[in-house]
Protein backbone atom coordinates (compact mmCIF):
# COMPACT_ATOMS: atom_id res chain seq x y z
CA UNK A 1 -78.90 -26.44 166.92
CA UNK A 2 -79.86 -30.00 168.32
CA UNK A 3 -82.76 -29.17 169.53
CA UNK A 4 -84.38 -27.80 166.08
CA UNK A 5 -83.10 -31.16 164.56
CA UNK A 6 -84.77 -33.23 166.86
CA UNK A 7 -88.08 -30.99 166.51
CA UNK A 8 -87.94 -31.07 162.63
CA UNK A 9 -87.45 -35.07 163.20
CA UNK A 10 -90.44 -35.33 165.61
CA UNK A 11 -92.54 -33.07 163.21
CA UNK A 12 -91.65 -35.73 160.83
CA UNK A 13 -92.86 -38.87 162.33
CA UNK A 14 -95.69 -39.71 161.03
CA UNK A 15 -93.83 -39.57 157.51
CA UNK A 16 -91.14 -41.96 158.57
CA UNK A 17 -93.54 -43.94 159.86
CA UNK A 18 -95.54 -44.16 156.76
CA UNK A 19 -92.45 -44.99 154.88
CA UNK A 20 -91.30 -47.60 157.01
CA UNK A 21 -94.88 -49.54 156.44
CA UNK A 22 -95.02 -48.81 152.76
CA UNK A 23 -91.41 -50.30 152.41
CA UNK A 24 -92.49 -53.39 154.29
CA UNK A 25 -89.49 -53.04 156.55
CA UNK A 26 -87.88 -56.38 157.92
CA UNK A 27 -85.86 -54.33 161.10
CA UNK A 28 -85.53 -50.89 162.21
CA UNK A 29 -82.54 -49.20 162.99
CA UNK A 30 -82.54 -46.25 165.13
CA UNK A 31 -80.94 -43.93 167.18
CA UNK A 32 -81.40 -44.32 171.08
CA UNK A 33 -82.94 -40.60 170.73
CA UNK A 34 -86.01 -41.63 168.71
CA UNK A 35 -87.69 -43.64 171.20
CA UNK A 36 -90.90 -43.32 169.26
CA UNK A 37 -89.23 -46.59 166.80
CA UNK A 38 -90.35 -48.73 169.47
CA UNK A 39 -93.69 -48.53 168.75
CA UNK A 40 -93.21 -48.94 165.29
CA UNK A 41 -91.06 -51.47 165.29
CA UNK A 42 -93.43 -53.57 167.71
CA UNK A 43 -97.13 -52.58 165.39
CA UNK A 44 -95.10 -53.83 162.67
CA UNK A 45 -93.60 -57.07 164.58
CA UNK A 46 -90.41 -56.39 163.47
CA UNK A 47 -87.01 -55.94 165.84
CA UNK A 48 -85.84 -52.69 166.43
CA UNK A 49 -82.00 -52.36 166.96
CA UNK A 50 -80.57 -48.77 168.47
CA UNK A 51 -77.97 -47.32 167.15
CA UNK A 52 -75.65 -45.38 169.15
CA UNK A 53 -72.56 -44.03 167.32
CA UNK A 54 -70.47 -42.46 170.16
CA UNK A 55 -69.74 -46.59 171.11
CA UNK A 56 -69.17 -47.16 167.83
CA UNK A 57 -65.44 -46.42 167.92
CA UNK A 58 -64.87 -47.99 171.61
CA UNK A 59 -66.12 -50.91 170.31
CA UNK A 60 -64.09 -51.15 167.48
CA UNK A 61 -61.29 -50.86 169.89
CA UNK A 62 -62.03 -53.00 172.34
CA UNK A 63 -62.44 -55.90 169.81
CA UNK A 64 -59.34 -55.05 168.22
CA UNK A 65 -57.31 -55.68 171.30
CA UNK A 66 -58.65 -58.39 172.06
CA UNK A 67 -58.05 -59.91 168.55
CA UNK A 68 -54.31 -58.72 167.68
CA UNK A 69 -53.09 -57.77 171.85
CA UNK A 70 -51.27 -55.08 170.46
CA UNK A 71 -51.20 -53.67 174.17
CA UNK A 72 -49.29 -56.57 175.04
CA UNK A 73 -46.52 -56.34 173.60
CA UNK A 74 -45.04 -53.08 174.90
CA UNK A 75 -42.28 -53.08 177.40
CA UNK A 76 -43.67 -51.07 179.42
CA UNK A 77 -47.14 -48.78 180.15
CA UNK A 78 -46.19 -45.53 178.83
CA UNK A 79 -45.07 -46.76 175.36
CA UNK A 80 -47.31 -46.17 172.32
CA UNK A 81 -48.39 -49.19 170.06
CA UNK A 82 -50.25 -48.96 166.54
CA UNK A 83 -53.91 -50.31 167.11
CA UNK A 84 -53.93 -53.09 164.35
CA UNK A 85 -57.42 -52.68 161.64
């Protein structure tokens, strides 16, 4: 199925990139999988920032640790904690 989505996307470029001018965008955000944004983004002279949403959630993590330590205060490695946020 993934591969018809990405077809019907790149069938629709030249739409999206219509839009994008005619809305006078200020940034594009994009998924690393539509590497076409990139020349979009720099005709335009405008940043382009890629989203990827599978780091999305390790992310999240990894700055939650490091804000409330909830891995720290466990007696010992096999015990479960609640991730805080």
């Amino acid at each position: 199925m993934s591969p018809k989505i990405y077809h019907g996307l790149a069938i629709l470029q030249p739409q999206i990139e219509k839009l994008i001018v005619e809305l006078e965008a200020d940034c594009i955000v994009s998924c690393m999988f539509h590497p076409w944004t990139v020349g979009v983004a720099s005709k335009l002279g405008i940043p382009r920032i890629i989203f990827y949403a599978a780091s999305v959630l390790s992310r999240s993590v990894v700055h939650m640790l490091e804000q409330h330590a909830s891995h720290t205060k466990v007696d010992h490695d096999s015990e479960k904690f609640t991730m805080v946020g």
